[in-house]
N, C-alpha and C. Protein backbone atom coordinates (compact mmCIF):
# COMPACT_ATOMS: atom_id res chain seq x y z
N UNK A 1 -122.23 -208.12 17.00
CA UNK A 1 -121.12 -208.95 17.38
C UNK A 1 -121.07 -209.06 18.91
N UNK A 2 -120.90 -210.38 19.50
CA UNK A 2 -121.16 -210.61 20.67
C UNK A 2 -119.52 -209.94 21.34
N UNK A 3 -119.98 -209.16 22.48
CA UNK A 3 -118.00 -208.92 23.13
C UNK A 3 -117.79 -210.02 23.80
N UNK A 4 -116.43 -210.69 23.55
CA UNK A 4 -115.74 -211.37 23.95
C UNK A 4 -115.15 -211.14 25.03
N UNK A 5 -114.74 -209.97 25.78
CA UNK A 5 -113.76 -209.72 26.46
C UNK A 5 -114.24 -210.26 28.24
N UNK A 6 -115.63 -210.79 28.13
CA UNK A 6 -116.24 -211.33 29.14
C UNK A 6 -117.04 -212.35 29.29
N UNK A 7 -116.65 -213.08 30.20
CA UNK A 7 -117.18 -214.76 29.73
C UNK A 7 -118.59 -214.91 30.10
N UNK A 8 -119.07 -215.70 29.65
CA UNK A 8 -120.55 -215.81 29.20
C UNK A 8 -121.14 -216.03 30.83
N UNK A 9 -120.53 -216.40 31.99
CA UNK A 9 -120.97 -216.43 32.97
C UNK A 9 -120.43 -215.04 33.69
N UNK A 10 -121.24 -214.02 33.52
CA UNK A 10 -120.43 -212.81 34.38
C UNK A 10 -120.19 -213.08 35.55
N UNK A 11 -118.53 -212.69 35.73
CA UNK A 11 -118.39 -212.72 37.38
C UNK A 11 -118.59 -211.44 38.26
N UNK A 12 -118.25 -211.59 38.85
CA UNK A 12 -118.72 -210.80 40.35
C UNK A 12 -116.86 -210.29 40.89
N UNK A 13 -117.13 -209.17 40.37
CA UNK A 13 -116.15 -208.19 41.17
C UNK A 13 -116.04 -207.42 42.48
N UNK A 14 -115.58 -207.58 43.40
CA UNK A 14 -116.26 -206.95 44.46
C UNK A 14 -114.84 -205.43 44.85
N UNK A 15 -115.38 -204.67 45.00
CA UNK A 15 -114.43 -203.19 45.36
C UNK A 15 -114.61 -202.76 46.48
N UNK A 16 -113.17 -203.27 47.74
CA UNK A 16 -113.90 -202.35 49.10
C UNK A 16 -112.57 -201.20 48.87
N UNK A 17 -113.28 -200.12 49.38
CA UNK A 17 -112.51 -198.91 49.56
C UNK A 17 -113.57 -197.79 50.53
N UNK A 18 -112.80 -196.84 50.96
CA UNK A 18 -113.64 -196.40 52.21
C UNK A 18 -113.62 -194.93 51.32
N UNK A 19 -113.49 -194.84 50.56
CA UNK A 19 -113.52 -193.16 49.16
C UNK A 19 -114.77 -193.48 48.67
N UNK A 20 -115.78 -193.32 48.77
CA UNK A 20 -116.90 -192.89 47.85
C UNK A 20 -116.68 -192.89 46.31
N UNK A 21 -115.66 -192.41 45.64
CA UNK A 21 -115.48 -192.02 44.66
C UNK A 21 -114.54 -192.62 43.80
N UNK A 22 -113.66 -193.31 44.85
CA UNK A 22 -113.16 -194.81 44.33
C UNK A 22 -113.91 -195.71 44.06
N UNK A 23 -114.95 -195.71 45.10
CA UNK A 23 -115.94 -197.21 44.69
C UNK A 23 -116.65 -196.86 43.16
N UNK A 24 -117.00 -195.56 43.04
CA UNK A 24 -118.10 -195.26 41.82
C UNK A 24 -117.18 -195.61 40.40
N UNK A 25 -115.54 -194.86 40.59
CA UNK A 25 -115.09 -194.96 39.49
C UNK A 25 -114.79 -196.62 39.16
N UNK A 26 -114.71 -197.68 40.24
CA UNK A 26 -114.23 -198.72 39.93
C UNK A 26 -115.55 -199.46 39.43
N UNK A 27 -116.55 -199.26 40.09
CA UNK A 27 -118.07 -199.77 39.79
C UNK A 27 -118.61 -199.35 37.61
N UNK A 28 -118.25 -198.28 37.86
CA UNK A 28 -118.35 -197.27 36.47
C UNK A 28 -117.35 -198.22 35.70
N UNK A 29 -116.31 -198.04 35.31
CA UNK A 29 -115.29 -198.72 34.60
C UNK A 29 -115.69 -200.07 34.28
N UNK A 30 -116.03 -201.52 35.65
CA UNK A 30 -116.01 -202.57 36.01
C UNK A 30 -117.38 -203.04 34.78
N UNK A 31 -118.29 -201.78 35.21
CA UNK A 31 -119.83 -202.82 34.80
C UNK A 31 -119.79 -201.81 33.20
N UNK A 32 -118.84 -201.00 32.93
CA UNK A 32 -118.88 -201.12 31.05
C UNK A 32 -118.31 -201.96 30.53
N UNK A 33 -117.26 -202.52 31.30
CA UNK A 33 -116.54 -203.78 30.81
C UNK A 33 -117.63 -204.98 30.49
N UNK A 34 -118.72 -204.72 31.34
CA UNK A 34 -119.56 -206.11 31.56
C UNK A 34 -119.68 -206.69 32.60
N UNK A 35 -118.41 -206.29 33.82
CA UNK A 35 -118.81 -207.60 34.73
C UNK A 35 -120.01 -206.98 35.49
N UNK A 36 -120.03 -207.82 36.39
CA UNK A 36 -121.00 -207.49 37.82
C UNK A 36 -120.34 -206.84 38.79
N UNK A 37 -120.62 -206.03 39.76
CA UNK A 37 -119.75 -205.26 40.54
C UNK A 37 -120.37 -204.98 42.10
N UNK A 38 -119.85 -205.00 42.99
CA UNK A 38 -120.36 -205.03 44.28
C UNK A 38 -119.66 -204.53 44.94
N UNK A 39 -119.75 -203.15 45.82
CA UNK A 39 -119.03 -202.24 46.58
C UNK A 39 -119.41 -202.33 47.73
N UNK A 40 -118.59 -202.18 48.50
CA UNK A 40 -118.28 -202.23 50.05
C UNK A 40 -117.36 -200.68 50.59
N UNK A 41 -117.79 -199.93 51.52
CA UNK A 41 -116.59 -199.17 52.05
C UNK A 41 -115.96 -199.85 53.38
N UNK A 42 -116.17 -200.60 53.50
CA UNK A 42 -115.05 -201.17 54.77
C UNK A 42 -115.03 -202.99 54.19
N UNK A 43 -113.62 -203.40 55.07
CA UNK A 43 -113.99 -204.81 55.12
C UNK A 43 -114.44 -205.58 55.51
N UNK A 44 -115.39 -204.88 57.31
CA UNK A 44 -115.91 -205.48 57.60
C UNK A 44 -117.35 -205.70 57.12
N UNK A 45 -117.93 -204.76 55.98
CA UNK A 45 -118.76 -204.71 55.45
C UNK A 45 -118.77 -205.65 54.37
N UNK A 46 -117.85 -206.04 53.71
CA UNK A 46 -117.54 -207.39 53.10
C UNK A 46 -117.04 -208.36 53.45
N UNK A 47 -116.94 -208.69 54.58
CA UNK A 47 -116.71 -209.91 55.37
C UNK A 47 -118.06 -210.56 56.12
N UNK A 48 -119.36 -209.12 55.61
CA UNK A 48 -120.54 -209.54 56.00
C UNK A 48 -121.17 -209.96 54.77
N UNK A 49 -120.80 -209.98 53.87
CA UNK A 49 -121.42 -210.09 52.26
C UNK A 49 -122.06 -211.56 52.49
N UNK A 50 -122.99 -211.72 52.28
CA UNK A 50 -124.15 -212.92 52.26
C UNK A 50 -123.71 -213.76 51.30
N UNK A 51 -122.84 -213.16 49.89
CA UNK A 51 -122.51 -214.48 49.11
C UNK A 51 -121.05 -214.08 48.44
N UNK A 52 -120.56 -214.31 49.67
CA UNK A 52 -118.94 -214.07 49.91
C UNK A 52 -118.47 -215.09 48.72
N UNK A 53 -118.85 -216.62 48.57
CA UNK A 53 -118.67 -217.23 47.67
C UNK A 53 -118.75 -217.06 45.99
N UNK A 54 -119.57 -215.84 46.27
CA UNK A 54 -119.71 -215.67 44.42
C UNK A 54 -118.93 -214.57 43.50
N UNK A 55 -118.04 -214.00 44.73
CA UNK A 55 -117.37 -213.17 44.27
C UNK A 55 -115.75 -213.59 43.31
N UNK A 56 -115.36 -212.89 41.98
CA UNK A 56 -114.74 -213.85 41.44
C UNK A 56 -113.34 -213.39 41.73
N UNK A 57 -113.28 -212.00 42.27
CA UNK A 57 -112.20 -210.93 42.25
C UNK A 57 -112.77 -209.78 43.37
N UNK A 58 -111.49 -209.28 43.86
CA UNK A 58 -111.85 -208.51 44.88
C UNK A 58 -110.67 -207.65 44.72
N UNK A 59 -110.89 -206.48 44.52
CA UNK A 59 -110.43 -205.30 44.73
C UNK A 59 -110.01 -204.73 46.02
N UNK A 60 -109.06 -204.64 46.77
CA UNK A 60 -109.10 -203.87 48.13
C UNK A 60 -108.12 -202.90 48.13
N UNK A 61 -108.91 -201.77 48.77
CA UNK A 61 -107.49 -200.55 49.32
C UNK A 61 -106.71 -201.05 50.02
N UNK A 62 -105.63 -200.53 50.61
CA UNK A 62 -104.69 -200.92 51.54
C UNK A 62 -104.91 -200.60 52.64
N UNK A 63 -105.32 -198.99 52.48
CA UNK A 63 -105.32 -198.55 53.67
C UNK A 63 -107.21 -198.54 53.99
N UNK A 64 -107.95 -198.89 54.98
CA UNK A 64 -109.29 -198.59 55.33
C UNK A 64 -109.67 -198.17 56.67
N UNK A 65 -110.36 -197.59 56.93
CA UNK A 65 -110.88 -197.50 58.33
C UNK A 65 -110.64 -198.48 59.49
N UNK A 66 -111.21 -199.72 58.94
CA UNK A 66 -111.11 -200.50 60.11
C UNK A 66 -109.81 -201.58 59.41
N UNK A 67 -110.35 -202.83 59.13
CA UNK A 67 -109.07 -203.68 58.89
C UNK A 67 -108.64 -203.39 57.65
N UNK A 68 -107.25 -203.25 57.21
CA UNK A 68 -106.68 -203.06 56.22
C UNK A 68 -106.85 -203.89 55.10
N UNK A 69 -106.69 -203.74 53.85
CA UNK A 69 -107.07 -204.26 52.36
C UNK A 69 -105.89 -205.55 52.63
N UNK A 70 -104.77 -205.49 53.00
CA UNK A 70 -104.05 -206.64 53.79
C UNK A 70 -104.58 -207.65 55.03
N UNK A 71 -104.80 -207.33 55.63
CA UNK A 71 -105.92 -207.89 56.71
C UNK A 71 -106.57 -208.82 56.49
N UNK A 72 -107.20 -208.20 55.49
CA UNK A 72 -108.67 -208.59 54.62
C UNK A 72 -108.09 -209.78 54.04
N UNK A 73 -107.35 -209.48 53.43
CA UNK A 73 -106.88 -210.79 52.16
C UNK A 73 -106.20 -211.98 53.35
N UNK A 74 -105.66 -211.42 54.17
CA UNK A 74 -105.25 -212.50 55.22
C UNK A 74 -106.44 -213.55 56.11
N UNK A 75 -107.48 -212.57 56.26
CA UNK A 75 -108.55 -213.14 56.76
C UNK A 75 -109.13 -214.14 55.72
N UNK A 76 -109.53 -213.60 54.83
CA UNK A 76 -110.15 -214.50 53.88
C UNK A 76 -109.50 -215.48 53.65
N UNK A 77 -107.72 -215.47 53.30
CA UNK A 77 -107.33 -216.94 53.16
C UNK A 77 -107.79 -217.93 54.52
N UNK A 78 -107.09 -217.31 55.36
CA UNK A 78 -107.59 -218.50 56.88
C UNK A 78 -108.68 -218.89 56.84
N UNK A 79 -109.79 -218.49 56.93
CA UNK A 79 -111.54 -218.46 56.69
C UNK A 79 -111.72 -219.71 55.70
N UNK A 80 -110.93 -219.80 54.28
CA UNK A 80 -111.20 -220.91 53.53
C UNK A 80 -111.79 -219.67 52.27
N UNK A 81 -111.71 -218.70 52.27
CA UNK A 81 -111.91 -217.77 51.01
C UNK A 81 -111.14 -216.97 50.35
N UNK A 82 -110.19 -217.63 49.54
CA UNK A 82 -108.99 -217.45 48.77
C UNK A 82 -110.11 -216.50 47.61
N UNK A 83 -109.95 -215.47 47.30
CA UNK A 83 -110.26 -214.67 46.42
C UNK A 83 -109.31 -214.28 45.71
N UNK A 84 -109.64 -214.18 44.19
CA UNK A 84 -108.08 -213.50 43.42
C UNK A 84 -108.18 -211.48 44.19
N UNK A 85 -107.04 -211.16 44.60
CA UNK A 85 -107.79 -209.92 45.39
C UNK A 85 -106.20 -209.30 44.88
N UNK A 86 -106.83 -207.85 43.99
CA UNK A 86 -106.11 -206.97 43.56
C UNK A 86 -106.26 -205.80 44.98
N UNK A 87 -104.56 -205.76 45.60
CA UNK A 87 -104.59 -204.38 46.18
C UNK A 87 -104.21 -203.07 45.92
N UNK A 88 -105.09 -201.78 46.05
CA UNK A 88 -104.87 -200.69 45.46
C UNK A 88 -104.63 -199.79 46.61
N UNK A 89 -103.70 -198.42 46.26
CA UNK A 89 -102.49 -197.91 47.18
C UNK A 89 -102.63 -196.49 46.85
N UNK A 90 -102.61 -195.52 47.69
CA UNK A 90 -102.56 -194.00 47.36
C UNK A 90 -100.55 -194.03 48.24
N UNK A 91 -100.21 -195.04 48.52
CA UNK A 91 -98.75 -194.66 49.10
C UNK A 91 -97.79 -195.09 48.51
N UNK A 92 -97.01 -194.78 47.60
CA UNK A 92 -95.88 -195.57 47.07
C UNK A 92 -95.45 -196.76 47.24
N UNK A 93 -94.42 -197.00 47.38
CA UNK A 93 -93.89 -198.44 47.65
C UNK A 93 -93.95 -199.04 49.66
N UNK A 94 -93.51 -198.23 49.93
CA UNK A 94 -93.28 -198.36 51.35
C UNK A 94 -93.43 -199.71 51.96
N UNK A 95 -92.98 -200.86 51.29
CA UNK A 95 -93.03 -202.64 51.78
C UNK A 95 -94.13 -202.49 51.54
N UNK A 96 -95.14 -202.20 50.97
CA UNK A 96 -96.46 -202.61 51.03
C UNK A 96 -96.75 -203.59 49.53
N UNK A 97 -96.04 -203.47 48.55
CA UNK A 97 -95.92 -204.66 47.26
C UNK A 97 -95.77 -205.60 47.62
N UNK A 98 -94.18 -205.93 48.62
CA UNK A 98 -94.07 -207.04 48.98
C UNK A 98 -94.69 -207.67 50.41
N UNK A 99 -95.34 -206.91 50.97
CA UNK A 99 -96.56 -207.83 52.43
C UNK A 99 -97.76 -208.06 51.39
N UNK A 100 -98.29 -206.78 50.75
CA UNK A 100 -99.52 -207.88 49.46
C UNK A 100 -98.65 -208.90 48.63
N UNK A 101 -98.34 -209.02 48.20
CA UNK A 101 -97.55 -209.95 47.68
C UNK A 101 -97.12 -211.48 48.25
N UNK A 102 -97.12 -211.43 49.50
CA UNK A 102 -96.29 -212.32 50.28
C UNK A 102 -97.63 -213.01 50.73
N UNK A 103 -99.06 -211.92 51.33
CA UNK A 103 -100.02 -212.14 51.60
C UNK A 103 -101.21 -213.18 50.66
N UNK A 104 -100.80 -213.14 49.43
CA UNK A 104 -101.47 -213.57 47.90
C UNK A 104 -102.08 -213.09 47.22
N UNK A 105 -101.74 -211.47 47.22
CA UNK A 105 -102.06 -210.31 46.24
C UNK A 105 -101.68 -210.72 44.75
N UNK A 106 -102.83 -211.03 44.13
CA UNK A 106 -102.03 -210.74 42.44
C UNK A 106 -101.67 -209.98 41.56
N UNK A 107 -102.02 -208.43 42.46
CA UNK A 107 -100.97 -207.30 42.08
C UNK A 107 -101.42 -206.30 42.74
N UNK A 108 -100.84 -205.26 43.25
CA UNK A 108 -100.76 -203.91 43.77
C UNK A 108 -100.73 -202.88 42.88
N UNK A 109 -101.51 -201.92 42.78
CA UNK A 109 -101.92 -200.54 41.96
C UNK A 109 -101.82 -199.43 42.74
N UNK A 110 -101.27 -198.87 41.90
CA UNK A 110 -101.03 -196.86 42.90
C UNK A 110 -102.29 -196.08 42.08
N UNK A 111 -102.70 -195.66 42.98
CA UNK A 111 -103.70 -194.43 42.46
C UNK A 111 -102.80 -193.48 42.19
N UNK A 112 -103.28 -192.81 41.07
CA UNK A 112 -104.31 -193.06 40.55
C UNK A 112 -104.55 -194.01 39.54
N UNK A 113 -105.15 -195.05 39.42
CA UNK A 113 -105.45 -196.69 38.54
C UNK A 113 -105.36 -196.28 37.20
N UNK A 114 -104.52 -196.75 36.64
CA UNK A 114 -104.36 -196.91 35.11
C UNK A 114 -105.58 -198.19 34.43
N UNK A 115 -106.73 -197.71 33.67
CA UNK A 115 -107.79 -198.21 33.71
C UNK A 115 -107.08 -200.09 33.46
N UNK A 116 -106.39 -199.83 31.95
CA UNK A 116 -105.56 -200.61 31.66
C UNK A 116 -105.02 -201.60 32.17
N UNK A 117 -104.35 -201.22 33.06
CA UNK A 117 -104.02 -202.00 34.42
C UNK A 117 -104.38 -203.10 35.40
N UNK A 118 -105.69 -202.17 35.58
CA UNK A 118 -106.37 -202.92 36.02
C UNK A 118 -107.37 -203.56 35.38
N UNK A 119 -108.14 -203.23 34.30
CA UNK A 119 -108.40 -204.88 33.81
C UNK A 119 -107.80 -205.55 33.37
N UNK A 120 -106.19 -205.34 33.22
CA UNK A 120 -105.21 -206.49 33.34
C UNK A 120 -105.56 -207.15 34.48
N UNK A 121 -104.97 -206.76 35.43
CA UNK A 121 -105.03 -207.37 36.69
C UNK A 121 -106.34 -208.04 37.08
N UNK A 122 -107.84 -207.37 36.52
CA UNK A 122 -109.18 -207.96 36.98
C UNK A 122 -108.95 -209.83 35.58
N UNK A 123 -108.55 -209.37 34.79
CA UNK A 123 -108.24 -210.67 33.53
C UNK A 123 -107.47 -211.86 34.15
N UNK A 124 -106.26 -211.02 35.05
CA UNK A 124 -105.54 -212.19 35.79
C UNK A 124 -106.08 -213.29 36.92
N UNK A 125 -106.30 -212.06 37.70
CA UNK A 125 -107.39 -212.65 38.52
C UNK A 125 -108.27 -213.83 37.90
N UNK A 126 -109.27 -213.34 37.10
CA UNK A 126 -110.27 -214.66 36.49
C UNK A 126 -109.88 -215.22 35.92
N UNK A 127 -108.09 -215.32 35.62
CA UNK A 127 -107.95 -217.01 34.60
C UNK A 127 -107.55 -217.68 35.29
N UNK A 128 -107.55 -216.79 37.04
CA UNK A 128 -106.91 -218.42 37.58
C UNK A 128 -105.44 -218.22 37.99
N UNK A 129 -104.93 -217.47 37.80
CA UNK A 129 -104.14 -217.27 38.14
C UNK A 129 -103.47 -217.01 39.66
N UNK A 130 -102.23 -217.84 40.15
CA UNK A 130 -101.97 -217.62 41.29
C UNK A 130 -101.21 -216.44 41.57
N UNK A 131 -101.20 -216.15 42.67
CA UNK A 131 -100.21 -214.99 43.11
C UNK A 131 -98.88 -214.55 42.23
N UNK A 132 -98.37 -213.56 41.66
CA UNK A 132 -97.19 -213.34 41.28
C UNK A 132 -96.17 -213.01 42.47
N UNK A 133 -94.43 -213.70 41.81
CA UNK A 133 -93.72 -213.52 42.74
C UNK A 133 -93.79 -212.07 42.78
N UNK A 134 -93.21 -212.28 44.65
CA UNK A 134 -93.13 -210.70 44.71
C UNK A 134 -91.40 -210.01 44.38
């Protein structure tokens, strides 16, 4: 029986986080689901990605070394690269829901990631979906 839960054109997930062990568990999880998966530990390391265009979803921490998982999503809109981009959080609330949010986050996750969750959120992302209010 063919799985359904991934469309016949796999997309391209991309995960920046500057944890080693974030990237593996999101990479691990991402590509049993099926998709394709592409890790970065910084953003400027994915702001160098050669096919920035093929990515279908983007995962970012909040917090990174150099520009923030906010940053990032700000850059990319100006640039002309609106990515559906899930941001993920080791800090509670602290205004940071509503600046991703405001920014065109289609949802914010606290570590530790409820697998669940987030391929909710990776599902939202690929149908197209715009930003939720914040």
């Amino acid at each position: 029986m063919k799985d359904t839960r991934v469309p016949a054109q796999t997309p391209t997930i991309a995960c920046v986080d500057d944890e080693a062990s974030i990237r593996e568990a999101l990479d691990g999880l991402l590509r049993a689901y099926g998709y394709r998966v592409v890790t970065f530990a910084s953003a400027e390391a994915f702001l160098e990605f050669e096919l920035l265009d093929s990515v279908s979803c983007l995962i970012a921490d909040i917090r990174l070394g150099g520009i923030s998982g906010l940053q990032l999503l700000t850059e990319l809109n100006e640039t002309g690269h609106a990515i559906p981009t899930i941001i993920i959080s080791a800090f509670g609330e602290n205004g940071y829901r509503t600046q991703a949010m405001r920014a065109g986050a289609v949802d914010i996750l606290l570590k530790p990631i409820s697998s669940i969750r987030l391929l909710t959120a990776v599902e939202t992302c690929l149908k197209g979906h715009g930003p939720k209010s914040a």
